[in-house]
N, C-alpha and C. Protein backbone atom coordinates (compact mmCIF):
# COMPACT_ATOMS: atom_id res chain seq x y z
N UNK A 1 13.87 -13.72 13.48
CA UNK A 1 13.14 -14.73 12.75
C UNK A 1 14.13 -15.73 12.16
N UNK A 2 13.94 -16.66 12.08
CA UNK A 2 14.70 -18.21 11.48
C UNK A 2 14.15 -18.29 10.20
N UNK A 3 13.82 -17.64 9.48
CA UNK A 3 13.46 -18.08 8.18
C UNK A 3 13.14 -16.36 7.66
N UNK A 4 13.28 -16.58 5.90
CA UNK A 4 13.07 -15.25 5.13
C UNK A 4 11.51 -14.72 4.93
N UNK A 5 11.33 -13.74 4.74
CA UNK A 5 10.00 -12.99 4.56
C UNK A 5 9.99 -12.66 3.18
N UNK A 6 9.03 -12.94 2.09
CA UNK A 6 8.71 -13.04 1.04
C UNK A 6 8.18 -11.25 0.85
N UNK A 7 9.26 -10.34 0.43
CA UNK A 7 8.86 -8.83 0.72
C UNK A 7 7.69 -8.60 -0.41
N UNK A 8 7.76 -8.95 -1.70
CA UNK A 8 7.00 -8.76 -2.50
C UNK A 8 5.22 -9.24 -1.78
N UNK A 9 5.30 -10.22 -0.88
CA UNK A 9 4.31 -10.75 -0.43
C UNK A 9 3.54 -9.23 0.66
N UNK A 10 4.82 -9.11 1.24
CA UNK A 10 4.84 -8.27 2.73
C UNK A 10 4.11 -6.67 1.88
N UNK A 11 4.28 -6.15 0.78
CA UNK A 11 4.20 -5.21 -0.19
C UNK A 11 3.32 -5.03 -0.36
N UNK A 12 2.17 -6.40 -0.73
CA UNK A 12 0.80 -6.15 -0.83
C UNK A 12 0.34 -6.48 -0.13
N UNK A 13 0.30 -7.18 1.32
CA UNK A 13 -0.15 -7.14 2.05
C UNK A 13 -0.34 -5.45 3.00
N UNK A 14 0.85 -5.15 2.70
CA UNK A 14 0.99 -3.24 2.97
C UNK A 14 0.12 -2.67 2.44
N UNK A 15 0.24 -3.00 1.16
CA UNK A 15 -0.61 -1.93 0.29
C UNK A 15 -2.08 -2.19 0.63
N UNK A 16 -2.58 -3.54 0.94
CA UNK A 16 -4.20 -4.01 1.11
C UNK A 16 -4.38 -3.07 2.73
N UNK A 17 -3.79 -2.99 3.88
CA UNK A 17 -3.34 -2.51 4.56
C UNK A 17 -3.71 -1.02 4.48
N UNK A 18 -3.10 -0.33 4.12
CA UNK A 18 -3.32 1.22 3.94
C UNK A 18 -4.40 1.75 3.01
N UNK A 19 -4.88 0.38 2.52
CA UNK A 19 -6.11 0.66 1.86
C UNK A 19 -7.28 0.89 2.82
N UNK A 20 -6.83 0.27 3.56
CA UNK A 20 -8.45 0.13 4.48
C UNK A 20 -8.42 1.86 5.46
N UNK A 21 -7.38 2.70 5.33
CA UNK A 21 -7.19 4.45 5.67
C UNK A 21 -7.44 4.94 4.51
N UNK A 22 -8.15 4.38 3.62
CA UNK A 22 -8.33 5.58 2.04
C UNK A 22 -9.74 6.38 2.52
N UNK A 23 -9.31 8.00 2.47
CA UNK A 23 -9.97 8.91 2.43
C UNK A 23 -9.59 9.73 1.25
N UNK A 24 -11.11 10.60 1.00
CA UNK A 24 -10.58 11.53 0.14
C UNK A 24 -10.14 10.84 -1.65
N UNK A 25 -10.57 9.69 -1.62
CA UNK A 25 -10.58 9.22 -2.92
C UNK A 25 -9.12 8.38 -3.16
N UNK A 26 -8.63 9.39 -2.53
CA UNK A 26 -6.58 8.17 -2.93
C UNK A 26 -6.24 8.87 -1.68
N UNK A 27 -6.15 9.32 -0.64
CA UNK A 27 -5.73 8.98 0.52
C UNK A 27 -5.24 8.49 1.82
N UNK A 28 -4.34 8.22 2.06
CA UNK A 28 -4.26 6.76 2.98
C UNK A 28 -3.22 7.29 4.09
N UNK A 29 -3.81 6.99 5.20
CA UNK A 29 -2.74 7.57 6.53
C UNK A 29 -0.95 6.84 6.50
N UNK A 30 -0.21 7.63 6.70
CA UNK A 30 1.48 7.02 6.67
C UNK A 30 1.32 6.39 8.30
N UNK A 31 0.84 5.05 8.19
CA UNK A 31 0.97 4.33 9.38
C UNK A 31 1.82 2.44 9.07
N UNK A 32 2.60 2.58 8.66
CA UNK A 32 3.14 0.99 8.40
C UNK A 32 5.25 1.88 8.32
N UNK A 33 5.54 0.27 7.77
CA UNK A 33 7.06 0.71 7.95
C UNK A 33 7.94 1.53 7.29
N UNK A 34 8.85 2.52 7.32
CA UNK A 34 8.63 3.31 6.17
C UNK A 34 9.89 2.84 5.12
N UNK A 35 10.45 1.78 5.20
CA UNK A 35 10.55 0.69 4.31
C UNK A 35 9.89 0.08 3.17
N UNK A 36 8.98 -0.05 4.01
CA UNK A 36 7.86 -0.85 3.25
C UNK A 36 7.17 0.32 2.47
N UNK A 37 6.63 1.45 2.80
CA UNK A 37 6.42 2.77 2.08
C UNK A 37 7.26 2.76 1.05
N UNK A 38 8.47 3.21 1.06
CA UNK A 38 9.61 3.50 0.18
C UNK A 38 9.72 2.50 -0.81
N UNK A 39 9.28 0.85 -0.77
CA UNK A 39 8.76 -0.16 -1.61
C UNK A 39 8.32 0.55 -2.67
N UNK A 40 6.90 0.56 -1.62
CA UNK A 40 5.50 1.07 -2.65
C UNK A 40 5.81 1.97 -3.48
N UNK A 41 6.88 2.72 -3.55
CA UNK A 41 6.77 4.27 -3.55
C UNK A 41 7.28 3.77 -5.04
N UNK A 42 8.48 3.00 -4.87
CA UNK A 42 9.45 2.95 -5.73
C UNK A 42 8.65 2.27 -6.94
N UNK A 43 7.20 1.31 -6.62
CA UNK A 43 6.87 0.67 -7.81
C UNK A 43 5.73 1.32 -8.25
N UNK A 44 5.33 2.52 -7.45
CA UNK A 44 4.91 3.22 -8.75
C UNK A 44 3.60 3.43 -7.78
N UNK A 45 3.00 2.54 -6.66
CA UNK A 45 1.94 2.42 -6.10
C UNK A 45 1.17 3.81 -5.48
N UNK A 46 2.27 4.85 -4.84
CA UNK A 46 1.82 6.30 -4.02
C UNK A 46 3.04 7.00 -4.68
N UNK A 47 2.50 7.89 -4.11
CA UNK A 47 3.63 9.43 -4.69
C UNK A 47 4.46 9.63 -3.88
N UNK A 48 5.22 9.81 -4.05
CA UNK A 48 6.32 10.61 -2.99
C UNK A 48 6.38 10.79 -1.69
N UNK A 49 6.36 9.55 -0.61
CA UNK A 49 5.71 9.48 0.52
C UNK A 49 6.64 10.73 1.82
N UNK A 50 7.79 11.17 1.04
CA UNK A 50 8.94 12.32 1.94
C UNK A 50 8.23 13.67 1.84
N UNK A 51 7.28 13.65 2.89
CA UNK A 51 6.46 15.16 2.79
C UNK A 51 6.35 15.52 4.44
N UNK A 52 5.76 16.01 4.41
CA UNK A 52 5.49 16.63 5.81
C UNK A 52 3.45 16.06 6.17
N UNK A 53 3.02 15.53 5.04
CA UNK A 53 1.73 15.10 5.24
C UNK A 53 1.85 14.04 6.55
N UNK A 54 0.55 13.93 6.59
CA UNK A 54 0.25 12.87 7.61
C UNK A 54 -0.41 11.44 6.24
N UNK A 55 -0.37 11.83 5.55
CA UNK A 55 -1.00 11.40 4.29
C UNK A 55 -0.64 11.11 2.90
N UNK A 56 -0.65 9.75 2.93
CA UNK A 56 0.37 9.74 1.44
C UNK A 56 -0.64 9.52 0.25
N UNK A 57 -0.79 9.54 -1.00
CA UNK A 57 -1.54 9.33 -1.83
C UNK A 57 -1.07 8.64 -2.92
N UNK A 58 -2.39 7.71 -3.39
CA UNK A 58 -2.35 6.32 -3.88
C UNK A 58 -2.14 6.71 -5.38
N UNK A 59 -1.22 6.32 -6.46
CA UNK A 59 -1.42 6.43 -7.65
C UNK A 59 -2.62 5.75 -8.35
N UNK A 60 -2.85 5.76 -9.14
CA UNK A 60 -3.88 5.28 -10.18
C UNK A 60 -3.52 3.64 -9.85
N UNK A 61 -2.39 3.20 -10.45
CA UNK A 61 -1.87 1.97 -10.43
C UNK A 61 -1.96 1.52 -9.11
N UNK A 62 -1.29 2.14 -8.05
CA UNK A 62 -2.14 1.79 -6.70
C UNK A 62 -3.48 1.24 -6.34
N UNK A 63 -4.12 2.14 -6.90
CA UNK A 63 -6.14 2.02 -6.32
C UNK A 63 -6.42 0.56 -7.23
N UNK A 64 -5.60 0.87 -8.71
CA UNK A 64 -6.51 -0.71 -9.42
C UNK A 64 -5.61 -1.96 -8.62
N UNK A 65 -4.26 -1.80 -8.38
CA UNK A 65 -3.51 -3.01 -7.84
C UNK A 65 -4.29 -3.16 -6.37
N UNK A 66 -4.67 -2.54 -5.48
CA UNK A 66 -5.11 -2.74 -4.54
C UNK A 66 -6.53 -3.39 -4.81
N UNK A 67 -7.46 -2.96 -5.61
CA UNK A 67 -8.43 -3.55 -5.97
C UNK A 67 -8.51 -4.70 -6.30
N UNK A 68 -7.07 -5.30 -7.39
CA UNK A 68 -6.91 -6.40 -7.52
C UNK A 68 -6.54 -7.51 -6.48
N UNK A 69 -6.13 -6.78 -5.41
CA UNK A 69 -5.33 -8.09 -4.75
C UNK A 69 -6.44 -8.24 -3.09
N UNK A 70 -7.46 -7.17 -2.93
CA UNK A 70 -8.58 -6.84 -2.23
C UNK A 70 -9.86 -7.93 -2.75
N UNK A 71 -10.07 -8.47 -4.18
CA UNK A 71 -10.54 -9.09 -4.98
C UNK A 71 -10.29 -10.32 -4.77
N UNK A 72 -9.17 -10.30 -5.47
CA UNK A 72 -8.27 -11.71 -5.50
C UNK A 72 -8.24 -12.56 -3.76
N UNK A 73 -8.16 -11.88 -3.45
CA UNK A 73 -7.99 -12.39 -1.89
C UNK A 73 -8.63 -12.24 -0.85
N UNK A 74 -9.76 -11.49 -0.73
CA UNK A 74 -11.07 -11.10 0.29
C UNK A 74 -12.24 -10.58 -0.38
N UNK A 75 -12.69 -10.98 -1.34
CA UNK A 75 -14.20 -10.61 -2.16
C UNK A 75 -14.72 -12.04 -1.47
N UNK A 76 -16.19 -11.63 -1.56
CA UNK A 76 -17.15 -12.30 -0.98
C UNK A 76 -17.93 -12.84 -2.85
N UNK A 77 -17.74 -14.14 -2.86
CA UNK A 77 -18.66 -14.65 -4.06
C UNK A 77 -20.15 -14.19 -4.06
């Protein structure tokens, strides 16, 4: 690429992303980069994504930040 990627951008676009695999209430399939995981991980968004799950799970702060930016950016008026 010829130009920079805005990661904080790339982050919630991830996170809106693995929202749309939520099972089980905070559940979400480990399918994106695991970079970009290790992001999330670090700001607090999922738990500890280094498991043997197929399945990482969303913190509290996760489900409302995802809500917010699911809102903010694809709610229907």
């Amino acid at each position: 690429m010829s130009f920079e990627v805005d990661a904080e951008k790339l982050d919630e676009a991830g996170l809106v992303v693995l929202s749309l695999t939520l099972h089980d209430g905070c559940l979400a399939w480990k399918n994106l980069d695991f970079d970009l995981i290790d992001r999330l991980y670090d700001k607090g968004f999922i738990e500890n994504p280094r498991n043997k799950r197929k399945s990482l799970v969303f913190t509290d702060a996760g489900l409302h930040r995802v809500e917010a930016l699911l809102r903010a950016n694809f709610a229907v008026d």
